[in-house]
Protein backbone atom coordinates (compact mmCIF):
# COMPACT_ATOMS: atom_id res chain seq x y z
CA UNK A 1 21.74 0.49 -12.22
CA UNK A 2 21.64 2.97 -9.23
CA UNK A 3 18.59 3.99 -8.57
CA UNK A 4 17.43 6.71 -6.35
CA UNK A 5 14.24 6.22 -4.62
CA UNK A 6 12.27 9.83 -3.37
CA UNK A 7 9.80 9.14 -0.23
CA UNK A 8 8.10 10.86 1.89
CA UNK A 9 6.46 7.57 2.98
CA UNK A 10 9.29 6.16 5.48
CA UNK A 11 9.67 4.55 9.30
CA UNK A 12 8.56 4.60 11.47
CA UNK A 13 5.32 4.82 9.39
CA UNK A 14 4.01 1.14 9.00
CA UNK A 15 1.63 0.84 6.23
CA UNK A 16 1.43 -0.73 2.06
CA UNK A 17 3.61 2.14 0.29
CA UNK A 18 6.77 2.04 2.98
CA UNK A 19 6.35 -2.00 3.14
CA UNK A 20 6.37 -2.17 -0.95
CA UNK A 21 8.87 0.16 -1.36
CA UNK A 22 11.64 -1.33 1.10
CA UNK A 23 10.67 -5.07 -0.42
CA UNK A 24 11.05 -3.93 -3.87
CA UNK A 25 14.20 -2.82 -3.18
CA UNK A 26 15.49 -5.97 -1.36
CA UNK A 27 14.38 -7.65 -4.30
CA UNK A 28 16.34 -5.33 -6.92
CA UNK A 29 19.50 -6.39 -5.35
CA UNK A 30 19.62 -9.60 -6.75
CA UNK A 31 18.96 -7.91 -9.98
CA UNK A 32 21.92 -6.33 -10.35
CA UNK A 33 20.42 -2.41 -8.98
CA UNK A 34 21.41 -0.82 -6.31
CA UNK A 35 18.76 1.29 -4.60
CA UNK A 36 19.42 4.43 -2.28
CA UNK A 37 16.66 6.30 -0.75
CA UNK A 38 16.07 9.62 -0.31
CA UNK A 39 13.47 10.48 2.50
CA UNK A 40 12.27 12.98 5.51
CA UNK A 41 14.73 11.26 7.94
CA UNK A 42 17.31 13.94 8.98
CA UNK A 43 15.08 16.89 8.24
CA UNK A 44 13.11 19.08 10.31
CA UNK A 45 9.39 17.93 9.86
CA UNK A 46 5.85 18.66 10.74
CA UNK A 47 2.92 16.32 11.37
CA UNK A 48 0.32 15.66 8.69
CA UNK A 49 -3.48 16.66 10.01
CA UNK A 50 -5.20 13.63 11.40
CA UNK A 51 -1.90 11.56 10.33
CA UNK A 52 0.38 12.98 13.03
CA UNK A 53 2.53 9.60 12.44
CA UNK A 54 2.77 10.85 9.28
CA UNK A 55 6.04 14.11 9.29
CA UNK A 56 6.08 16.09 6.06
CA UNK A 57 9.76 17.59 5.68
CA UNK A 58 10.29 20.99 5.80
CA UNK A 59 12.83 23.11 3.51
CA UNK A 60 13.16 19.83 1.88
CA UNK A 61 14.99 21.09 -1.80
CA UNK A 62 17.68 22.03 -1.14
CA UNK A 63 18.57 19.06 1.07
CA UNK A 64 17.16 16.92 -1.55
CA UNK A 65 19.06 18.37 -4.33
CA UNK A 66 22.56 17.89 -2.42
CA UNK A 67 21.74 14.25 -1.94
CA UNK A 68 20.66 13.39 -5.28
CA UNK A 69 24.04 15.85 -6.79
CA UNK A 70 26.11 14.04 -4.38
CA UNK A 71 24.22 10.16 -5.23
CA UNK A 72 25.14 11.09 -9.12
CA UNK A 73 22.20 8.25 -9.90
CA UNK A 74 21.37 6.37 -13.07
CA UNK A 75 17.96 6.62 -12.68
CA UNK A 76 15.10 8.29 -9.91
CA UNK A 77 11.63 7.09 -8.96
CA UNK A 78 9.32 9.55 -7.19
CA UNK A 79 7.26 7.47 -5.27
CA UNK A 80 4.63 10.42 -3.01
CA UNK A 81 3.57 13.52 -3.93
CA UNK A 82 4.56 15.16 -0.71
CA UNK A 83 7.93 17.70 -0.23
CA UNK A 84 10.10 15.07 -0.79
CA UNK A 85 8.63 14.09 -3.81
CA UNK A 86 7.67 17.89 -5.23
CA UNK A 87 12.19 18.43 -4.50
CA UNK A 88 12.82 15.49 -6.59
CA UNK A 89 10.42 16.37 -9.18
CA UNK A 90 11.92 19.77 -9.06
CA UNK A 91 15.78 18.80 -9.18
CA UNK A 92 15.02 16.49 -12.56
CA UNK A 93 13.28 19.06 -14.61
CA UNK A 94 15.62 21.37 -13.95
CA UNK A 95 18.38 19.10 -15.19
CA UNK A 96 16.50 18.19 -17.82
CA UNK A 97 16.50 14.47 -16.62
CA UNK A 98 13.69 11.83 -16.94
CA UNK A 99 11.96 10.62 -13.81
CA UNK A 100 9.05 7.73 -12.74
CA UNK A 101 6.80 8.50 -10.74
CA UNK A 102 3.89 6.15 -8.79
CA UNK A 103 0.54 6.12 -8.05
CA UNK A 104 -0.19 4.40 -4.01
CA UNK A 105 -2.73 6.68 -2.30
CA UNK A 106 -6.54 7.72 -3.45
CA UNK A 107 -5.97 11.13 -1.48
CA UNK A 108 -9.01 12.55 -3.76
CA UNK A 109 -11.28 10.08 -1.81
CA UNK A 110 -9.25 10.51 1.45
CA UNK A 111 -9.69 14.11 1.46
CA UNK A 112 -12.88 13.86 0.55
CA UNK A 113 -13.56 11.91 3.55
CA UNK A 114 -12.54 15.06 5.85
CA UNK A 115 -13.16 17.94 4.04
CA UNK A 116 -15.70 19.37 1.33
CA UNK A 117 -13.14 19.45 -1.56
CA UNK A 118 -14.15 17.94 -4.90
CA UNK A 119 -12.42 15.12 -5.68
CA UNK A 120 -11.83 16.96 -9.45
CA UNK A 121 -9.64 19.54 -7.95
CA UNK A 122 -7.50 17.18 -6.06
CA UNK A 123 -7.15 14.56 -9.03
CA UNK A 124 -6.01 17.97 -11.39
CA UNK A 125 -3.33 18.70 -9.00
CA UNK A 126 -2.16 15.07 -8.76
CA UNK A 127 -2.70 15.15 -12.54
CA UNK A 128 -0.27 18.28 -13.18
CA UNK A 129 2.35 16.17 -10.65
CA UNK A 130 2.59 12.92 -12.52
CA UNK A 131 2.04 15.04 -16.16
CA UNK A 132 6.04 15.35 -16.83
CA UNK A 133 6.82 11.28 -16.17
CA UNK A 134 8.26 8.89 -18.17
CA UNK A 135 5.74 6.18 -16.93
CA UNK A 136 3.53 6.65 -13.73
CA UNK A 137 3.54 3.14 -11.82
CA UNK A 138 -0.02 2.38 -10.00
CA UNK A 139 -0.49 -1.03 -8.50
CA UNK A 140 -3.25 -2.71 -10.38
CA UNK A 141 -5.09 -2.67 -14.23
CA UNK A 142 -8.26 -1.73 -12.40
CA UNK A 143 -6.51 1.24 -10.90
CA UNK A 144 -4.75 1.81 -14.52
CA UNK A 145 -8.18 2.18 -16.16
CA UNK A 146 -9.95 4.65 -13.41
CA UNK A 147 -6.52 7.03 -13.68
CA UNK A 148 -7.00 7.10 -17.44
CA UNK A 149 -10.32 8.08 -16.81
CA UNK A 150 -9.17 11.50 -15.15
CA UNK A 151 -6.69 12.10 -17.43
CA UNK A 152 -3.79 10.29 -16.69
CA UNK A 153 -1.16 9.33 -19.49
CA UNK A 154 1.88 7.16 -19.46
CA UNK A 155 0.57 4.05 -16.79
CA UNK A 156 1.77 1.20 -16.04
CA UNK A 157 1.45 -1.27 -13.48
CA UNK A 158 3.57 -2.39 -10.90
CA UNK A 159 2.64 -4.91 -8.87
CA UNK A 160 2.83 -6.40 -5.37
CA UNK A 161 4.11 -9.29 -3.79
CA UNK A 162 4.32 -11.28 -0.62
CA UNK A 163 6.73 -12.55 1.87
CA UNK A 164 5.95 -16.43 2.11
CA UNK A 165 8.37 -16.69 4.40
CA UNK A 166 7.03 -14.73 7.01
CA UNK A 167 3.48 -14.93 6.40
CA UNK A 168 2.58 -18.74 6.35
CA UNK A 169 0.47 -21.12 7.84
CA UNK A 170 1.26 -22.50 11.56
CA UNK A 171 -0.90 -24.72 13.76
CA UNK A 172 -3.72 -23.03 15.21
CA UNK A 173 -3.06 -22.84 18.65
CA UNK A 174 -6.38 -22.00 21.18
CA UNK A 175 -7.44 -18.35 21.69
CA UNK A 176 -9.14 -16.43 23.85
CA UNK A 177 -11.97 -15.16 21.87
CA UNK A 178 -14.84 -17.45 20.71
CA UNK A 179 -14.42 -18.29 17.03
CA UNK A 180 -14.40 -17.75 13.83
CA UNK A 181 -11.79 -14.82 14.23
CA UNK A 182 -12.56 -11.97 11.81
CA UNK A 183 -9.32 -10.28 11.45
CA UNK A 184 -8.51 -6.91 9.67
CA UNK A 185 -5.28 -4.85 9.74
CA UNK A 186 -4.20 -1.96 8.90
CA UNK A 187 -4.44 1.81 9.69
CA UNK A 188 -7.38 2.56 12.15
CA UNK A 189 -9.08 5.59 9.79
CA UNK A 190 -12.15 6.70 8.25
CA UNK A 191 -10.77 6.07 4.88
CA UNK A 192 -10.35 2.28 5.68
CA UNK A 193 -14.03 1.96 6.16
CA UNK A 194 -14.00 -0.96 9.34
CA UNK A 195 -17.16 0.54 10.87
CA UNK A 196 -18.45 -1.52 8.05
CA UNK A 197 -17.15 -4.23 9.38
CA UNK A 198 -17.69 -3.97 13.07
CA UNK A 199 -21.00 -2.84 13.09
CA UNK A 200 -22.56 -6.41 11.56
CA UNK A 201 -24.09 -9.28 13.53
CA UNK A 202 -22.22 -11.81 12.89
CA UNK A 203 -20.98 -14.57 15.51
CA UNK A 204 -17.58 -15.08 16.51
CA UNK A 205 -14.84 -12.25 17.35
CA UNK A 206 -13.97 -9.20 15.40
CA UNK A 207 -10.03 -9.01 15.90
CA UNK A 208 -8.31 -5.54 14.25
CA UNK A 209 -4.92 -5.07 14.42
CA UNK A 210 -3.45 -1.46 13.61
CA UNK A 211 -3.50 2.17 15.14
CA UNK A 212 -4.59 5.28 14.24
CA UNK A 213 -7.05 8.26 14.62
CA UNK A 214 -9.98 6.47 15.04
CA UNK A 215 -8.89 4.04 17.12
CA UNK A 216 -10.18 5.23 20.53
CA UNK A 217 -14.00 6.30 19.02
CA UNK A 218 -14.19 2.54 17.17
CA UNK A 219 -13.32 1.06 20.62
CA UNK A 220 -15.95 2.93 22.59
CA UNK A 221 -18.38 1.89 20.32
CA UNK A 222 -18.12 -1.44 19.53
CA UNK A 223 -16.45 -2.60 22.88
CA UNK A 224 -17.07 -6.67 22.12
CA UNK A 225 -14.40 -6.06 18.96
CA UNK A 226 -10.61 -6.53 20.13
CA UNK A 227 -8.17 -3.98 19.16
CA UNK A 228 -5.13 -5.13 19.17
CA UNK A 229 -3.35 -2.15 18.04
CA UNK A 230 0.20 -2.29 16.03
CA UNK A 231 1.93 -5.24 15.32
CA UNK A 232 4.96 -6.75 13.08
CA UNK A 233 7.23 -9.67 12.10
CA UNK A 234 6.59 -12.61 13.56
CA UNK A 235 3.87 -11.44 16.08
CA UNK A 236 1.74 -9.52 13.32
CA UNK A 237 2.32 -12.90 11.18
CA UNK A 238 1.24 -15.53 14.13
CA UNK A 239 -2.48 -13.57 14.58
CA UNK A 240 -2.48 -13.71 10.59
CA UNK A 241 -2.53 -17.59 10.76
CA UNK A 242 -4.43 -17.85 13.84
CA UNK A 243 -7.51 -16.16 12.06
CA UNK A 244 -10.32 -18.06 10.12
CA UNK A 245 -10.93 -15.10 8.08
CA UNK A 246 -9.60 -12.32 6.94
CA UNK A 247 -11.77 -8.92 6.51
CA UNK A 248 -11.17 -6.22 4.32
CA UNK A 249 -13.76 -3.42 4.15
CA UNK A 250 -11.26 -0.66 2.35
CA UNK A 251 -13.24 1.21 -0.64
CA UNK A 252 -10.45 3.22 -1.50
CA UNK A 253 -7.31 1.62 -0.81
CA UNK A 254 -5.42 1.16 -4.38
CA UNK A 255 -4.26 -2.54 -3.94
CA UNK A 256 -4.66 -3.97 -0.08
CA UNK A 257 -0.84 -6.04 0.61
CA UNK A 258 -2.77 -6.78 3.48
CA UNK A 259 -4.86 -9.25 1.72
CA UNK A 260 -1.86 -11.35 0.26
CA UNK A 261 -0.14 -11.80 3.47
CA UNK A 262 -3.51 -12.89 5.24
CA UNK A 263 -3.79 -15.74 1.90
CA UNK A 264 0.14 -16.25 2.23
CA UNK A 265 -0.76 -17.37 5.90
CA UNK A 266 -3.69 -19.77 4.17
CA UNK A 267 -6.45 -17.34 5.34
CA UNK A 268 -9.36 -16.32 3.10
CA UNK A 269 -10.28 -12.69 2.21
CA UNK A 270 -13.90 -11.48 2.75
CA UNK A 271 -14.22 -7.65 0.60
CA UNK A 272 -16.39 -5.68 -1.69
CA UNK A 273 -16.15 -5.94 -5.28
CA UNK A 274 -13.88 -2.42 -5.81
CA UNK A 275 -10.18 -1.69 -7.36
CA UNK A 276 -7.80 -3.84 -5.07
CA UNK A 277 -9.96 -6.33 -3.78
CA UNK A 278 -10.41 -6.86 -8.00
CA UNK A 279 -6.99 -7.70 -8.91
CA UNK A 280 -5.79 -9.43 -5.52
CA UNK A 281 -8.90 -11.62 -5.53
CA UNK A 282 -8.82 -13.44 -9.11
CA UNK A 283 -9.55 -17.06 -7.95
CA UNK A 284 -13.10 -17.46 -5.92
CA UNK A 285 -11.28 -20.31 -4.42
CA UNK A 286 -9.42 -17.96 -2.42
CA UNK A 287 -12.09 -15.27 -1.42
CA UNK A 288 -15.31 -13.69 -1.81
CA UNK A 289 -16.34 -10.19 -3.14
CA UNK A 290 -19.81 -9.29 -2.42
CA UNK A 291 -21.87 -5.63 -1.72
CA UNK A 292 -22.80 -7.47 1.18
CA UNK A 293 -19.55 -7.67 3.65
CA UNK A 294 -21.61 -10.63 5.81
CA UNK A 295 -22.34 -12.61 2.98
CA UNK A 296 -18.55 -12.61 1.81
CA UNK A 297 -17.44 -13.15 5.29
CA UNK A 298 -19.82 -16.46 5.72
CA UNK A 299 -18.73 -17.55 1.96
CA UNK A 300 -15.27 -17.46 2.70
CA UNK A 301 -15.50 -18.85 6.15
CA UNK A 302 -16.09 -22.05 3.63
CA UNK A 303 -12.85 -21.48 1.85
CA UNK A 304 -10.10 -23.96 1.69
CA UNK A 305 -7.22 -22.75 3.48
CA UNK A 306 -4.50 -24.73 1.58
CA UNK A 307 -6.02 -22.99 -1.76
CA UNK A 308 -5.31 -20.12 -0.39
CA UNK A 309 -1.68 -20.09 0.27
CA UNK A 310 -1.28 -22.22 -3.16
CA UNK A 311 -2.46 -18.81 -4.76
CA UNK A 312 -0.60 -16.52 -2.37
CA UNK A 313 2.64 -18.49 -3.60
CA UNK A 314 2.40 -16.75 -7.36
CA UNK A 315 2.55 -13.70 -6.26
CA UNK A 316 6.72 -12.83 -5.72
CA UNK A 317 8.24 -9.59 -4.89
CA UNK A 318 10.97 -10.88 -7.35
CA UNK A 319 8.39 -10.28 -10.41
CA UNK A 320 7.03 -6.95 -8.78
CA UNK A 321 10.68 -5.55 -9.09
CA UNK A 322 11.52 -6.65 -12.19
CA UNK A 323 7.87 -4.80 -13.47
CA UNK A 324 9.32 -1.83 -11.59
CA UNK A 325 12.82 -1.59 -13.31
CA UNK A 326 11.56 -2.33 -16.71
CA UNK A 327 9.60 0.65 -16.63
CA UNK A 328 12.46 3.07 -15.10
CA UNK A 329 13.89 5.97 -17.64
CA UNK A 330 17.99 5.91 -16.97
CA UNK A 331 19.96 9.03 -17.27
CA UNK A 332 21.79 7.59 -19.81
CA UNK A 333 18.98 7.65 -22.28
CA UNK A 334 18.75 11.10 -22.24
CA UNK A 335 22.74 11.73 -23.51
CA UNK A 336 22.13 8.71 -26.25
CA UNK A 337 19.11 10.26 -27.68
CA UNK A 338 20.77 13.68 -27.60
C-alpha cells in the first residue's frame, strides 16, 4: 500500500512525533507499504511563538493538493493539526476520501501553560479536526480513555517502539561529574516541567540534554545542573548508557520515547504517576512512579539495569507499524463500498 504521510512535524525539528513518524515508516517497508511524506520542506514558512525551531508553512493547499494529486496514494495519515495537516484534511473531504488522523501533542495543556485560554476551547477545536476520521491514532490506552472523555470518537492506539540497536548498554566509562548521573532529555520548555527536577536536593549531578526556550533561564538558575544541549545517534546514545538514572518530570507529554531508549540503554526511569509514564512503565522492575520525583529517583537508583533493557527489548517498532497500518482506511474501500 502507498501511503501518504501529512506533517508539519519534520527536520530539522528533533523531538517524539518526527522520531516516531520516520521509524514507523522504516519499519512499514518491510511490510510491504511504501510511505511518502508530505511536509513544510520546500514551502515558505514562519516560526511558531516560543517554538521558533518549529516553521508552520504558509499557502500550504494548494501545494499540498498537487503533491497528494500527483502521489495518486492508496491511503493518507494526517499526523499534526497544523497547515499541513488542515491541506490534507481539506484535499480528502473534498474528494470524498477517508483519512487517519493522530493524536501526539497535549497543546490544550501547552497552551495553557502560556496563555489564559481554557483548555475546553482548545480540545473543541482539536475535537472538530479529528471529528471526520476513520480512526484517530493516540499513543497509549491511558491517553485513549482521557480523549474519550472530551469527546473524542473513533481511537485507537498506536504505539511506540525502540531502537535496540542504537540505544544499548556500553561499559561505563569515568565522567566528569560526581555520581549518580540524573539524566533527562528532551525539549528545554515549560511544558516539560524539569524545574521539577532541578530544583530538588538530591546528591549527584543533574545532566539534561536538549535545547529550547528555556534553556538559558534554567541555566542561570540552577548553575550546578549540566546542560548539555542537543544531541543524536551515537553521541545522544553513549550519555544514555553512561547515566544511572533516567528522569522524566513531563506532566503532559502523551507517551515519553524518551523513556524507552533510556531502558533500551539498561537505565531506569524515575516519573510521576500520569498518562505516558503509565503505559511505558508497566513493570516496577524497570522504574518508579511516585508524586514525589526524589523518592522515585532514589527507588530506581536501586533498579537492576539488566531488567531494564530485558523490558525495553518487547517493545519493537515492527509491532508499532503493523498497529498503525491495521488501522489505515485505503482509497479503495471507498469505490468497493460504493
Amino acid at each position: 500500500m502507498r501511503v501518504a504521510l501529512a506533517t508539519d512535524a519534520w527536520a530539522p525539528q528533533i523531538n517524539g512525533v518526527v522520531r516516531s513518524l520516520t521509524e514507523t515508516a522504516a519499519a512499514l517497508g518491510p511490510l510491504g507499504h511504501s510511505v511518502e511524506f508530505i511536509t513544510p520542506e520546500g514551502l515558505p514558512s514562519w516560526p511558531l511563538p516560543t517554538y521558533p525551531d518549529i516553521r508552520l508553512a504558509i499557502g500550504a493547499g494548494a501545494a499540498v493538493a498537487e503533491r497528494l494529486d500527483r502521489l495518486a496514494p492508496d491511503a493518507l495519515h494526517i499526523a499534526t493539526e497544523g497547515p499541513i495537516g488542515h491541506a490534507a484534511r481539506r484535499w480528502a473531504m473534498a474528494r470524498r476520501l477517508p483519512f487517519t488522523t493522530s493524536y501526539h501533542t497535549r497543546y490544550p495543556e501547552y497552551v495553557r501553560a502560556r496563555a489564559p485560554v481554557p483548555e475546553a476551547l482548545t480540545y473543541a477545536w482539536l475535537r472538530h479536526f479529528h471529528g471526520p476520521a476513520s480512526r484517530t491514532l493516540v499513543p497509549t490506552e491511558t491517553m485513549r480513555r482521557e480523549l474519550a472523555s472530551w469527546g473524542f470518537r473513533n481511537l485507537s492506539v498506536w504505539s511506540r517502539g525502540v531502537d535496540s540497536r542504537l540505544f544499548r548498554p556500553r561499559d561505563l566509562e569515568p565522567v566528569a561529574w560526581p555520581r549518580p548521573l540524573m539524566l533527562s532529555v528532551g525539549r528545554v520548555a515549560v511544558e516539560k516541567n524539569l524545574e521539577a527536577f532541578l530544583s530538588l536536593d538530591l546528591p549527584g549531578t543533574k545532566v539534561v540534554v536538549g535545547d529550547g526556550p528555556q534553556r538559558v533561564a534554567l541555566e542561570q538558575r540552577h548553575p550546578e545542573a549540566v546542560f548539555l544541549g542537543s544531541r543524536t545517534g551515537e553521541a545522544l546514545a553513549e550519555i544514555y548508557a553512561s547515566a544511572d538514572v533516567f528522569v522524566f518530570p513531563s506532566l503532559t507529554d502523551t507517551y515519553g520515547n524518551v523513556m524507552q531508549e533510556a531502558l533500551a540503554s539498561g537505565v531506569p526511569v524515575a516519573a510521576f504517576p500520569v498518562a505516558g509514564p503509565l503505559d511505558v512503565i508497566t513493570d516496577p522492575a524497570v522504574g518508579v512512579l511516585d508524586a514525589d520525583l526524589a523518592v522515585a529517583i532514589r527507588r530506581a537508583l536501586t533498579l537492576d539495569r539488566a531488567a531494564c533493557r530485558a523490558f525495553a527489548l518487547t517493545r519493537s517498532w515492527e509491532a508499532a507499524a503493523r498497529q498503525f497500518a491495521s488501522a489505515l482506511a485505503p482509497f479503495a474501500s471507498v469505490a468497493r463500498a460504493a
